[in-house]
N, C-alpha and C. Protein backbone atom coordinates (compact mmCIF):
# COMPACT_ATOMS: atom_id res chain seq x y z
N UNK A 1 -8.83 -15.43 16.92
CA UNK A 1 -8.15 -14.25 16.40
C UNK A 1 -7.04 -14.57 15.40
N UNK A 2 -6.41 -15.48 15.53
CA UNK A 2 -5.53 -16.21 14.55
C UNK A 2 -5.81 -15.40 12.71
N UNK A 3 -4.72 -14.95 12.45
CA UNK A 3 -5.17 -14.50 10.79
C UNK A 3 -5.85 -13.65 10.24
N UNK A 4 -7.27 -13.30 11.33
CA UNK A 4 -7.79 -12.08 11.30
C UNK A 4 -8.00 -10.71 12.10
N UNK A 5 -8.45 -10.12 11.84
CA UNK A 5 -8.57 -8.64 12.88
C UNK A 5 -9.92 -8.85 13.57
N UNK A 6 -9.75 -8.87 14.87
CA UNK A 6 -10.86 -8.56 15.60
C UNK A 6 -10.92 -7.26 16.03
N UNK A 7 -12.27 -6.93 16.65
CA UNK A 7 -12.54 -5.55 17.41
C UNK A 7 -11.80 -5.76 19.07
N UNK A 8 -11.47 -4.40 19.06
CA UNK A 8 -10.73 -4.07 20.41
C UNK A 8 -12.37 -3.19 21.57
N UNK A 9 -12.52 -3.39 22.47
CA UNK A 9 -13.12 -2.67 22.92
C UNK A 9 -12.77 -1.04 22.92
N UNK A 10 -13.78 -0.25 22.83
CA UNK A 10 -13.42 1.06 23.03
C UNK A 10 -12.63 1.23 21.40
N UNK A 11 -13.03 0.52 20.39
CA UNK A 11 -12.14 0.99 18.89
C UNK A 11 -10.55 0.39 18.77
N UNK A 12 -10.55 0.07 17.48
CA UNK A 12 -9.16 -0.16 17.07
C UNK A 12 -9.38 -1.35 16.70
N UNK A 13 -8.52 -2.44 16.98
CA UNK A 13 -8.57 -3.83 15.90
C UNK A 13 -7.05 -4.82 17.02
N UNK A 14 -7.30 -5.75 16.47
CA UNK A 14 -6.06 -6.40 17.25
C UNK A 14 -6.41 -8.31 16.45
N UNK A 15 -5.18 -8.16 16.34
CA UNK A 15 -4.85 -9.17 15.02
C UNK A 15 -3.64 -10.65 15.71
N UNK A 16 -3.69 -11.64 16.01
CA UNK A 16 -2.30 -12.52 16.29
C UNK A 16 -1.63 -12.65 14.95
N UNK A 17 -0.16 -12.22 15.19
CA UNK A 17 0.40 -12.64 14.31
C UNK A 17 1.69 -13.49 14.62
N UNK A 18 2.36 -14.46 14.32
CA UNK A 18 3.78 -14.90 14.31
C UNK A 18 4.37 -14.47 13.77
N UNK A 19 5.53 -15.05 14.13
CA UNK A 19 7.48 -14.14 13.89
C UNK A 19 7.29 -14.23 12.12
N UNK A 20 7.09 -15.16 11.56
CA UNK A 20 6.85 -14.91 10.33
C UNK A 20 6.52 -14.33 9.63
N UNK A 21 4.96 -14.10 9.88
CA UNK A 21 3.83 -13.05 9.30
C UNK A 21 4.43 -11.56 9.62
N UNK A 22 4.89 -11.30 10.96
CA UNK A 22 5.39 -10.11 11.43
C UNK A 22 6.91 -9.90 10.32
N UNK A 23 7.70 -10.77 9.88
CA UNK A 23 9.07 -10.41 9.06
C UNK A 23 8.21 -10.47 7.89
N UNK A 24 7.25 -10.88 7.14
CA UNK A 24 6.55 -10.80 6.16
C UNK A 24 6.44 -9.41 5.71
N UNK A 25 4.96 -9.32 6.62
CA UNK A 25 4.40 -7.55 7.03
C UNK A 25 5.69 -6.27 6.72
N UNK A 26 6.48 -6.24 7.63
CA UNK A 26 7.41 -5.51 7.92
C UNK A 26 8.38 -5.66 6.57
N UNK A 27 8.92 -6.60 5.76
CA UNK A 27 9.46 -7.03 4.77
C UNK A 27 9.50 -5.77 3.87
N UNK A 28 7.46 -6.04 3.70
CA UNK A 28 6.64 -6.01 2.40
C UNK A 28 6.49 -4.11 2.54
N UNK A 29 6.30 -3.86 4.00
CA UNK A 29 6.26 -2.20 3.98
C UNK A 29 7.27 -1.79 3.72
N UNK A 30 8.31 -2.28 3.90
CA UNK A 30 10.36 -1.49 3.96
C UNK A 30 10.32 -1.49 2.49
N UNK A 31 9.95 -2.35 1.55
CA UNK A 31 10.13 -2.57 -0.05
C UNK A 31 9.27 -1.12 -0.38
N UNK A 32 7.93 -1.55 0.17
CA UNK A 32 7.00 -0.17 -0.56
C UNK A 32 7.69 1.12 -0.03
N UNK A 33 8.19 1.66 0.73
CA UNK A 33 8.44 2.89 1.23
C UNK A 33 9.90 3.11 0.15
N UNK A 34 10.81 2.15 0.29
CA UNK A 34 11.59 2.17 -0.96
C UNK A 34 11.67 2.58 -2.29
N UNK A 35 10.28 1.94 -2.40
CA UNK A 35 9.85 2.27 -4.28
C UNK A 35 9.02 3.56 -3.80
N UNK A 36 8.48 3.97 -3.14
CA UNK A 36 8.15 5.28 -3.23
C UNK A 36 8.82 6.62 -3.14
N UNK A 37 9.85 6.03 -2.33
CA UNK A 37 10.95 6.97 -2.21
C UNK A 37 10.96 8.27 -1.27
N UNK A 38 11.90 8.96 -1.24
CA UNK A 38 12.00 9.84 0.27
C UNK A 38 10.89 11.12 -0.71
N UNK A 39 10.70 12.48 0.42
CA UNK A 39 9.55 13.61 -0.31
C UNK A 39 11.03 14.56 -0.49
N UNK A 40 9.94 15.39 -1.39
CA UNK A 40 11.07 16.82 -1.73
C UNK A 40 12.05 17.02 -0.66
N UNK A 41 11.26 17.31 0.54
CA UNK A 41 12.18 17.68 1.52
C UNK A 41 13.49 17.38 1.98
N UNK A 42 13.41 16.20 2.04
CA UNK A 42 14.11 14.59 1.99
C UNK A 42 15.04 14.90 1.43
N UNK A 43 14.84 15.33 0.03
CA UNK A 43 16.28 15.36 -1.15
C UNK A 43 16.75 16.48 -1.23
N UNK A 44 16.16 17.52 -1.02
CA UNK A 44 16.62 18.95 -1.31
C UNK A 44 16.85 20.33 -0.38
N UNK A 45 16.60 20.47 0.64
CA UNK A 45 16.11 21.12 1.25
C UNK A 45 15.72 20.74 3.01
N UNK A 46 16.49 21.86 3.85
CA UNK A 46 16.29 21.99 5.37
C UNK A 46 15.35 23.23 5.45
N UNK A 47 14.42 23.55 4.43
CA UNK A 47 13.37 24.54 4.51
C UNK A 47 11.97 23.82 5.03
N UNK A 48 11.60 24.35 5.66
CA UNK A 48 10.37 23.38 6.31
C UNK A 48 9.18 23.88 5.18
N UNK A 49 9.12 24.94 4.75
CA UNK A 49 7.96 25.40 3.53
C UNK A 49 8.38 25.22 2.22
N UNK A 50 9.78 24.48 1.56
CA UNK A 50 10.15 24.28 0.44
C UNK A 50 8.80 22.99 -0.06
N UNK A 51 8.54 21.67 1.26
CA UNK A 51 7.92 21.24 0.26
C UNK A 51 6.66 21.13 0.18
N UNK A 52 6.07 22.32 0.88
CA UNK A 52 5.01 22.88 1.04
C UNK A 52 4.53 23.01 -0.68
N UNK A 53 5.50 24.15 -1.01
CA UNK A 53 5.20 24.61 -2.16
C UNK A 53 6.07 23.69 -3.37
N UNK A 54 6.61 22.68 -2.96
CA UNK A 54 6.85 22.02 -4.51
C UNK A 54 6.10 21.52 -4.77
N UNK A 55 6.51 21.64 -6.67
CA UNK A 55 5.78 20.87 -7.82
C UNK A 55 5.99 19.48 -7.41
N UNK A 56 4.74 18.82 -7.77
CA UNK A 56 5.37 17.61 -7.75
C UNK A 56 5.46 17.23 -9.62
N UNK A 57 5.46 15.49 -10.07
CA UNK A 57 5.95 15.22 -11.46
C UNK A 57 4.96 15.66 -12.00
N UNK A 58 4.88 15.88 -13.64
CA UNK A 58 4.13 15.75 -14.02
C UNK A 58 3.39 14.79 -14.92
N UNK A 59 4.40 13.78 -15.33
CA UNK A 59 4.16 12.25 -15.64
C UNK A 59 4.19 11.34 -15.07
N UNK A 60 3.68 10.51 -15.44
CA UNK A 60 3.08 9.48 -14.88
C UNK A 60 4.41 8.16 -14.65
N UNK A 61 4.65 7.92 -13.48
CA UNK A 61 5.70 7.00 -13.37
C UNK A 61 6.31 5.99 -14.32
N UNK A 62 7.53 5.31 -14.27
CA UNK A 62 7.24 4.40 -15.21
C UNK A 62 7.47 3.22 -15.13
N UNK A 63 7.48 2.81 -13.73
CA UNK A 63 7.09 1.63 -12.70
C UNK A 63 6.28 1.72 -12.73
N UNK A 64 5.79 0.18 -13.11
CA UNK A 64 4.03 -0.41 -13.42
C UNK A 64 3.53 -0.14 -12.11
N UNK A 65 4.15 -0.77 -11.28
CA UNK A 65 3.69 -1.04 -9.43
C UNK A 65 3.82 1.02 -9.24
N UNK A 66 4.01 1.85 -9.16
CA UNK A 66 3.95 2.90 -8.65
C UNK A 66 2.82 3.83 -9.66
N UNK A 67 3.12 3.40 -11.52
CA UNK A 67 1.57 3.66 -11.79
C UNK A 67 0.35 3.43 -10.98
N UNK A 68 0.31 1.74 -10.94
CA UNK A 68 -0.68 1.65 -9.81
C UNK A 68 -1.58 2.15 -8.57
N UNK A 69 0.20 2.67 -7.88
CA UNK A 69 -0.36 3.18 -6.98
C UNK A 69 -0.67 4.68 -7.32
N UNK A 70 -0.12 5.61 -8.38
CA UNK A 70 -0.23 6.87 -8.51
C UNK A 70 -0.88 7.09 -9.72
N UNK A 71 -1.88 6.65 -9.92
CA UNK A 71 -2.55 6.52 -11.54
C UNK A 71 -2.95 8.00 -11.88
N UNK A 72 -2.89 7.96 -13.30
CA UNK A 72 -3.81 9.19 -13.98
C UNK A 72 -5.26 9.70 -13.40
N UNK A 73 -5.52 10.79 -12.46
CA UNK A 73 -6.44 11.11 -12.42
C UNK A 73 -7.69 11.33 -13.42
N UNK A 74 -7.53 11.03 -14.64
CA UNK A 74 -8.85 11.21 -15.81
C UNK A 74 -8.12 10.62 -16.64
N UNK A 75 -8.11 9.36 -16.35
CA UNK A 75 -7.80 7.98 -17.07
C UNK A 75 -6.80 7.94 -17.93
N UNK A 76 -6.98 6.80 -18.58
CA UNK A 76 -5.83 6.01 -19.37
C UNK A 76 -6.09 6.67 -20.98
N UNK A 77 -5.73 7.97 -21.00
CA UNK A 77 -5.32 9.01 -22.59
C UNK A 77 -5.42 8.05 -23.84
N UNK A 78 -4.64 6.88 -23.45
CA UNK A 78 -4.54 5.71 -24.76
C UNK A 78 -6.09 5.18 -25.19
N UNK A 79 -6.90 5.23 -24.02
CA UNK A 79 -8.30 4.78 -24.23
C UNK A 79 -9.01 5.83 -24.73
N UNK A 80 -9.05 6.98 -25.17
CA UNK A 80 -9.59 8.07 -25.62
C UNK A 80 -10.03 8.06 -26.93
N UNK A 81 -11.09 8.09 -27.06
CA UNK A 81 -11.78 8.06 -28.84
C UNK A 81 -11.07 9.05 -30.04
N UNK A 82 -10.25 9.73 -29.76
CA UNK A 82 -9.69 11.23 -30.20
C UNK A 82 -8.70 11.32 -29.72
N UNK A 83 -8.19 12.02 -30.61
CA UNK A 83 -6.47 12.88 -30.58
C UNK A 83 -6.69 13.37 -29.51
N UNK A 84 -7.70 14.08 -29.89
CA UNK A 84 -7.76 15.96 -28.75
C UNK A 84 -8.10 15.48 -27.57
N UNK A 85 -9.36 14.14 -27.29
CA UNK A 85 -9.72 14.28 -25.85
C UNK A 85 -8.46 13.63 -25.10
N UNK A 86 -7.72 13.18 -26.09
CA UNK A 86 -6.34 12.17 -25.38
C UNK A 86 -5.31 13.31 -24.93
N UNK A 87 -5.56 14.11 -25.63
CA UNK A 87 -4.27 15.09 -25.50
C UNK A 87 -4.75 15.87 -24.13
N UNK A 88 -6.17 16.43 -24.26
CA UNK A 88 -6.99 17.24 -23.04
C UNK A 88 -7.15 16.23 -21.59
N UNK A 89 -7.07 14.73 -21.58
CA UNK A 89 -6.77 13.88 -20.64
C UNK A 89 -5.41 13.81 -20.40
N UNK A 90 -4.38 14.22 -21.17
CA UNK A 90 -2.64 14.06 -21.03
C UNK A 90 -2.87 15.67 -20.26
N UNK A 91 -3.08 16.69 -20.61
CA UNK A 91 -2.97 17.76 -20.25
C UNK A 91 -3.40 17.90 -18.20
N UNK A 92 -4.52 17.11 -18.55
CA UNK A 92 -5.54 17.45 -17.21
C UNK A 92 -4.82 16.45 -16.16
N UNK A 93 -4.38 15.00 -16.45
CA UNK A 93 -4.00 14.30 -15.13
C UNK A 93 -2.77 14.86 -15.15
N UNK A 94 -1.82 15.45 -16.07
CA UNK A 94 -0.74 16.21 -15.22
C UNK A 94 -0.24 17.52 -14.60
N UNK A 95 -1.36 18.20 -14.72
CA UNK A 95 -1.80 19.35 -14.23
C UNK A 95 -1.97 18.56 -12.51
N UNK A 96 -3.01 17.55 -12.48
CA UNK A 96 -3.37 17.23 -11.25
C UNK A 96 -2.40 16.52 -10.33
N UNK A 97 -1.83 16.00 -11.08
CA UNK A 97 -0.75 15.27 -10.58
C UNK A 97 0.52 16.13 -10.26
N UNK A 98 0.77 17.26 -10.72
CA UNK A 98 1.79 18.00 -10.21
C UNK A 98 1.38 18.80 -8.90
N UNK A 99 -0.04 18.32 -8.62
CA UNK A 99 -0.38 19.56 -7.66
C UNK A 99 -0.93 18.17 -6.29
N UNK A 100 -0.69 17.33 -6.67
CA UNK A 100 -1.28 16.16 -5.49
C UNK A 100 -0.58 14.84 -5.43
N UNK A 101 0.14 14.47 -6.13
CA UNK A 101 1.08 13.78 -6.27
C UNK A 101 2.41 13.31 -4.85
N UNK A 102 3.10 14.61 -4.74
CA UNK A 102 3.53 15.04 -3.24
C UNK A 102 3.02 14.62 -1.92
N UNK A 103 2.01 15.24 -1.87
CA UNK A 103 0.78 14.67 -0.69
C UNK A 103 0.51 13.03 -0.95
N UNK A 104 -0.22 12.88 -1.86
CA UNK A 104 0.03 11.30 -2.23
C UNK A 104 1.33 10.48 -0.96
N UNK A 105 2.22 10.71 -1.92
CA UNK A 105 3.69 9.75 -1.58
C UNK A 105 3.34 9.85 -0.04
N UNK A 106 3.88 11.39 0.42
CA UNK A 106 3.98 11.44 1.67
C UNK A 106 2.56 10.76 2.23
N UNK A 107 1.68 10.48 2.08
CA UNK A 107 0.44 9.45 2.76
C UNK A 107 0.87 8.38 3.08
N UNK A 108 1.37 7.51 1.68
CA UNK A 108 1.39 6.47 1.66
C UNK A 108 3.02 6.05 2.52
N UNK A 109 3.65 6.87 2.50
CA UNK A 109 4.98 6.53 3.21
C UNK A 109 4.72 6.90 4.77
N UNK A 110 3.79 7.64 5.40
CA UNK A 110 3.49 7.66 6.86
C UNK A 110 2.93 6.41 6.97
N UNK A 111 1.82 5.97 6.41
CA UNK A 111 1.09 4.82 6.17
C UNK A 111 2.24 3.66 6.57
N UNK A 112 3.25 3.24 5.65
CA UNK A 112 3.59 2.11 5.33
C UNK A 112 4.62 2.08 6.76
N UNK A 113 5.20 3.46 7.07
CA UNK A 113 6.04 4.04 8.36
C UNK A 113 5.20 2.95 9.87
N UNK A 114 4.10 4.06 9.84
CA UNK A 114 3.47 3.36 11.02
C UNK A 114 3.20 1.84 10.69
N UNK A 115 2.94 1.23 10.20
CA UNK A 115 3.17 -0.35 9.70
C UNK A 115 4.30 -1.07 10.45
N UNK A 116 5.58 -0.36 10.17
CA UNK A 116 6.81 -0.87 10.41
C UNK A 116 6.60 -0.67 12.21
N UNK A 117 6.79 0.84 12.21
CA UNK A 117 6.65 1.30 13.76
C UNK A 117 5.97 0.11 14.73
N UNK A 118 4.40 -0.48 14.39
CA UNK A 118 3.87 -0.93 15.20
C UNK A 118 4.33 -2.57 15.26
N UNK A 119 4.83 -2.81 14.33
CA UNK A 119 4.98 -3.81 14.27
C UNK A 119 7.02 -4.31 14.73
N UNK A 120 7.67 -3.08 14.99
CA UNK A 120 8.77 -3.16 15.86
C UNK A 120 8.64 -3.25 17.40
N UNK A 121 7.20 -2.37 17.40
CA UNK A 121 6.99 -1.87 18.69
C UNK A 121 6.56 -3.41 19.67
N UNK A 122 5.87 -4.25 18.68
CA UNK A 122 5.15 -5.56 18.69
C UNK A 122 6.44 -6.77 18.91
N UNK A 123 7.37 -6.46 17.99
CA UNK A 123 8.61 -7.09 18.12
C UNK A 123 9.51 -7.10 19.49
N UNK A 124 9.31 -6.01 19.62
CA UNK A 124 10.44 -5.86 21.19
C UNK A 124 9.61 -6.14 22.32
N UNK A 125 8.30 -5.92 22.22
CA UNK A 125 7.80 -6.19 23.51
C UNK A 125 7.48 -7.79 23.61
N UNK A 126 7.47 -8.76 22.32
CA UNK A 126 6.98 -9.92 22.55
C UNK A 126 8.40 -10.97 21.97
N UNK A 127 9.73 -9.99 22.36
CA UNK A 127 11.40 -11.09 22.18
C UNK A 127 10.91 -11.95 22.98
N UNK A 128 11.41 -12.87 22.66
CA UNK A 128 11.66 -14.54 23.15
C UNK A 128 10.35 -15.05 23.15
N UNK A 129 9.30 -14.59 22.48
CA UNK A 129 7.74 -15.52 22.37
C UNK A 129 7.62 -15.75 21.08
N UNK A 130 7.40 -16.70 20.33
CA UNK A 130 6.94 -16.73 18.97
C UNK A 130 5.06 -16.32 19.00
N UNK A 131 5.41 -15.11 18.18
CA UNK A 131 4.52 -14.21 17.64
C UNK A 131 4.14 -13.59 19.28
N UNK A 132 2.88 -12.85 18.56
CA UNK A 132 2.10 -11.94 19.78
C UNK A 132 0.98 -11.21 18.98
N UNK A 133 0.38 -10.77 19.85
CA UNK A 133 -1.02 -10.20 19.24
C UNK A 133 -0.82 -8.31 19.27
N UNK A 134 -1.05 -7.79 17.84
CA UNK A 134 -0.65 -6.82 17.53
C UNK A 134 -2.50 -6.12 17.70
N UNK A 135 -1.85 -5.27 18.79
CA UNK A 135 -3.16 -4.40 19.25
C UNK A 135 -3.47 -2.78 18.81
N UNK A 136 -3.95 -2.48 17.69
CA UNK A 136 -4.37 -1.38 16.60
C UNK A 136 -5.19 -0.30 17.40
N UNK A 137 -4.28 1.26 17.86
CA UNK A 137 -5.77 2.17 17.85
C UNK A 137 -6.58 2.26 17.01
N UNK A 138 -7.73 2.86 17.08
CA UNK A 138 -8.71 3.47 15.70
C UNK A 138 -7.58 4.23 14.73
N UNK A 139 -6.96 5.25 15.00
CA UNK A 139 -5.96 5.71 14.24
C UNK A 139 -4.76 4.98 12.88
N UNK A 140 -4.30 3.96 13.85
CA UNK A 140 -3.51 2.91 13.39
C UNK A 140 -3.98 2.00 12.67
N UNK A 141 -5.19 1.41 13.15
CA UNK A 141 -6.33 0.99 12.10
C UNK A 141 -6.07 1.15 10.74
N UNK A 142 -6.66 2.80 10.74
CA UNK A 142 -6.88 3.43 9.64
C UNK A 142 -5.37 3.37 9.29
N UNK A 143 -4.17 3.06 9.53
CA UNK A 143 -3.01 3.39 8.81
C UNK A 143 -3.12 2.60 8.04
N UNK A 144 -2.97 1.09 8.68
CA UNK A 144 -3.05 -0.59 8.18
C UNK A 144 -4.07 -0.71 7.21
N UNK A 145 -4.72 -0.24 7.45
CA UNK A 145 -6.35 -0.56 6.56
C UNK A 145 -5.23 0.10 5.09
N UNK A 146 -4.68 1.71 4.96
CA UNK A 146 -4.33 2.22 3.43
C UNK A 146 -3.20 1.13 3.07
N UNK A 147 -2.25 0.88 4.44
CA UNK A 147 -1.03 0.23 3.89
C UNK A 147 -1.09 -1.28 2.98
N UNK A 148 -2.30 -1.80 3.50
CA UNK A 148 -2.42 -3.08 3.32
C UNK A 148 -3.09 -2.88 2.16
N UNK A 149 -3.80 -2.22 2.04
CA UNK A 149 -4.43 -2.02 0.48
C UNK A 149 -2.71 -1.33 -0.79
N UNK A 150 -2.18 -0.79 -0.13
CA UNK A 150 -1.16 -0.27 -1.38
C UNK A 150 -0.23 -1.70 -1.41
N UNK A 151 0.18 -2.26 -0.38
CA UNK A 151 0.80 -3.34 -0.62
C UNK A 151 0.18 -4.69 -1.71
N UNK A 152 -1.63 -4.50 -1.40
CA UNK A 152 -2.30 -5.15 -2.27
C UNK A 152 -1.95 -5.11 -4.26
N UNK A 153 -2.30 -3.86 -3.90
CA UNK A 153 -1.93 -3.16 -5.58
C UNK A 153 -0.45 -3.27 -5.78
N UNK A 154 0.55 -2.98 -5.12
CA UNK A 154 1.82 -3.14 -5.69
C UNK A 154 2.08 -4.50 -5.91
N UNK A 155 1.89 -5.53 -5.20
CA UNK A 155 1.83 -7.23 -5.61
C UNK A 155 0.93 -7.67 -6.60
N UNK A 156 -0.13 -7.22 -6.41
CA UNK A 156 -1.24 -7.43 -7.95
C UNK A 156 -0.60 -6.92 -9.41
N UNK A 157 0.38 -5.71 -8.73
CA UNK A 157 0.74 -4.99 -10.07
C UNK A 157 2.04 -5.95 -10.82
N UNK A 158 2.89 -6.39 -9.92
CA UNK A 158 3.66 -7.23 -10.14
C UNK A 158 3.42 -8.69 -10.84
N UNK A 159 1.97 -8.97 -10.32
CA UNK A 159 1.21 -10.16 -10.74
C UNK A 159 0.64 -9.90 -12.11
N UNK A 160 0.26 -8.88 -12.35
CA UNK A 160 -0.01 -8.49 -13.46
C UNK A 160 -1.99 -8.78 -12.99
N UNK A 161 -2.50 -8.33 -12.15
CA UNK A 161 -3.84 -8.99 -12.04
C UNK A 161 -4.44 -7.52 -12.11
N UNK A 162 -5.58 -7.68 -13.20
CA UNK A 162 -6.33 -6.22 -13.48
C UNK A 162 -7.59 -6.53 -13.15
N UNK A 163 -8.12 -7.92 -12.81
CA UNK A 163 -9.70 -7.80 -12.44
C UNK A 163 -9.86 -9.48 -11.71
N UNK A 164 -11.21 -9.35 -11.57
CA UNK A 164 -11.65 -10.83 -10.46
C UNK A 164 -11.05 -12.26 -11.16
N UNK A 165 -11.16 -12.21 -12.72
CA UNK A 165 -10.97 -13.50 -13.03
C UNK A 165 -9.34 -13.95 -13.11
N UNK A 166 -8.12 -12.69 -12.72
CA UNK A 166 -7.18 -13.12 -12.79
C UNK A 166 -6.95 -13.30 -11.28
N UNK A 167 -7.42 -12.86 -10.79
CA UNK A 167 -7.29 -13.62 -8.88
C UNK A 167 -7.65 -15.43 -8.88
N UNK A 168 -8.98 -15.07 -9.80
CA UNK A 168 -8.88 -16.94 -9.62
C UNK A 168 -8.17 -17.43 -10.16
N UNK A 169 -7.65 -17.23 -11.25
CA UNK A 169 -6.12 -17.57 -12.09
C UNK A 169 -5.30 -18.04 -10.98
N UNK A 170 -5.19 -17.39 -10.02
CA UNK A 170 -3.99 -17.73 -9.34
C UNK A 170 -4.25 -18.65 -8.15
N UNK A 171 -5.15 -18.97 -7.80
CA UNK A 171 -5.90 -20.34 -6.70
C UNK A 171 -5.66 -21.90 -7.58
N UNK A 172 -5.36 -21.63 -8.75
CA UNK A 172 -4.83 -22.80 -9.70
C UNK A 172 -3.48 -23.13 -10.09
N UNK A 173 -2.76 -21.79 -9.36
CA UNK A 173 -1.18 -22.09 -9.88
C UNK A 173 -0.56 -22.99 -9.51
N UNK A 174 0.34 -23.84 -9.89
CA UNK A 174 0.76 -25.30 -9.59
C UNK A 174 2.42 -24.65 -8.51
N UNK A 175 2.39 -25.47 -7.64
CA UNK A 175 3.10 -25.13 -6.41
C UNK A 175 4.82 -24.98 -6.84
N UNK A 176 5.31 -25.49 -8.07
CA UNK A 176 6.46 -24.97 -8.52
C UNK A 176 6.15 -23.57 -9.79
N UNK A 177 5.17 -23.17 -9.73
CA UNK A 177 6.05 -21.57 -10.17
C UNK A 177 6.10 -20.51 -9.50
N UNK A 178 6.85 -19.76 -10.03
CA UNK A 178 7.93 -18.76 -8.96
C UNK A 178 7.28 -17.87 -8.49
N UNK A 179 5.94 -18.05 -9.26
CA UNK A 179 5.34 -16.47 -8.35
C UNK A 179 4.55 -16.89 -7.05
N UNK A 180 4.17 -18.45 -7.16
CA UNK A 180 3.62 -19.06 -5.89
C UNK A 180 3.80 -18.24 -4.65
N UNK A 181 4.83 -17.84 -4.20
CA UNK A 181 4.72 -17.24 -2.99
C UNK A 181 4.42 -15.73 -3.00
N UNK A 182 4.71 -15.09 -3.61
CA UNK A 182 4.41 -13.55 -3.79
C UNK A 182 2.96 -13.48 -3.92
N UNK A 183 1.73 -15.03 -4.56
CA UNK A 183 0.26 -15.18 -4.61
C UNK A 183 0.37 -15.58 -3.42
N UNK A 184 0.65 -16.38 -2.89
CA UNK A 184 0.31 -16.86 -1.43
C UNK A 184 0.47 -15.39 -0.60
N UNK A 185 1.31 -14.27 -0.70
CA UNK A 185 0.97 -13.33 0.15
C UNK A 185 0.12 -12.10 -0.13
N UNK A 186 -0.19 -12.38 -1.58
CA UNK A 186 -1.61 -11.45 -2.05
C UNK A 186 -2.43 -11.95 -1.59
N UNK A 187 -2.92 -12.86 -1.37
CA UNK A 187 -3.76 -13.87 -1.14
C UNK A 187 -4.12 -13.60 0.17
N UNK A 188 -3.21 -13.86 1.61
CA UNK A 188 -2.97 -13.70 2.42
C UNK A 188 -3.63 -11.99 3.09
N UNK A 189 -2.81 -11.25 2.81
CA UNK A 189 -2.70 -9.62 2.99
C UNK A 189 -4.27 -9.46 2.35
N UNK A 190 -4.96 -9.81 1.55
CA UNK A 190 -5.96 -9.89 1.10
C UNK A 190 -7.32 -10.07 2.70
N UNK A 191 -7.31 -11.17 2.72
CA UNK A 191 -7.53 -11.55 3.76
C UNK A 191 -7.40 -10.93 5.42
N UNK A 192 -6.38 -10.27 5.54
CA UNK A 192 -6.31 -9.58 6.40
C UNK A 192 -7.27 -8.29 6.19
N UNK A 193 -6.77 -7.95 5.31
CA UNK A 193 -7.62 -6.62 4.56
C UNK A 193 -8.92 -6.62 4.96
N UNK A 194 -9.59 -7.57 4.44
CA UNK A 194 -11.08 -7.81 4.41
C UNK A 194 -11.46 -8.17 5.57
N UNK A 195 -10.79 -8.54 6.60
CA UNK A 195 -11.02 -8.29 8.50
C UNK A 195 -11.11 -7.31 8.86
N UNK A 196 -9.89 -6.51 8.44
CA UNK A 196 -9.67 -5.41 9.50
C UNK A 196 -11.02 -4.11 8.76
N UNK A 197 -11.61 -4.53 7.44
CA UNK A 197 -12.36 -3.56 7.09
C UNK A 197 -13.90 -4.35 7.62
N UNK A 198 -13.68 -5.40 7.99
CA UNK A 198 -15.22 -5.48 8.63
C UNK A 198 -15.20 -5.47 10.01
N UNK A 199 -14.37 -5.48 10.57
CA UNK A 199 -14.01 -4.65 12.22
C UNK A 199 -13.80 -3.22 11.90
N UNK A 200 -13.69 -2.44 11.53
CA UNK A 200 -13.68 -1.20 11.25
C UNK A 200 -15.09 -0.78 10.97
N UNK A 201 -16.11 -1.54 10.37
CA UNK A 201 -17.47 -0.61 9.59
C UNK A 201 -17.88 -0.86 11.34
N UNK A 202 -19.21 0.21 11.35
CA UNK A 202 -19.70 0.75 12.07
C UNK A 202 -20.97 -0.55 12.68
């Protein structure tokens, strides 16, 4: 079980991790919930239907890592053969984006929430043992499975990696440059990823 996700009987997943990997994990979700930032509600308002009905932005972030995670629904406008279809693609992903955007965040910040949660919950029950084995409902699963993928993209985004051949780029990086460890935990979280989604398929 070491490194990867196994199946739990009866559903869910259950993973060993050490004190490390666990301040890693937990690190890497507290940063993302950060850059995503609190919801309408959060900032403005003790109305429980205010952020029901807010707008959300209608442009497109301007943090590379939160583009990433909140991209243009009908692509990249700059790639458009034409003025007009660029302008009718500027028009359309922020139309969409003011209306799903909201929902978005708030996903990904329950997501990255329960991350932390289970992995405090993992913390207090296993003080004075180095590491312990972090045991996933089906539910929680599914949290880890989105969180670990947005944490993927926000470190890739940072890495600057847009497709397969810049991943191998980085299995060659020489052990003094600085991004060495931020690849060692793409790398890593990667790996986890690709467990917990083949204990998860059916």
């Amino acid at each position: 079980m070491p490194g990867q996700f196994e199946p739990l009987p009866g559903g869910g997943a259950a993973v060993a991790l050490d004190d490390v990997e666990i301040s890693i994990i937990r690190s890497l979700a507290v940063q993302l919930l950060e850059l995503i930032g609190p919801g309408p509600a959060e900032d403005a308002s003790d109305d429980p239907l205010a952020e029901l009905f807010a707008d959300g932005p209608s442009e497109p972030p301007s943090d590379p890592v939160l583009r990433r995670l909140f991209p243009d629904a009908y692509g990249d406008p700059e790639g458009a053969p034409q003025a007009k279809e660029a302008e009718e693609q500027r028009a359309y992903s922020a139309e969409f984006r003011r209306y799903t955007e909201n929902d978005l965040r708030a996903g990904k910040r329950d997501n990255a929430l329960a991350v932390i949660r289970t992995l405090d919950t993992l913390a207090s029950a296993s003080a004075g043992e180095e590491g312990a084995v972090l045991k996933l409902s089906p539910q929680e699963s599914q949290e880890w499975l989105r969180a670990l993928n947005d944490l993927r993209l926000a470190i890739g985004s940072r890495l600057e990696i847009t497709d397969e051949d810049d991943t191998d780029l980085l299995y060659r990086l020489p052990d003094e440059d600085p991004r060495k460890p931020m690849v060692m935990a793409y790398l890593w979280l990667g790996g986890l990823q690709e467990s917990l989604v083949a204990t998860l398929m059916p």
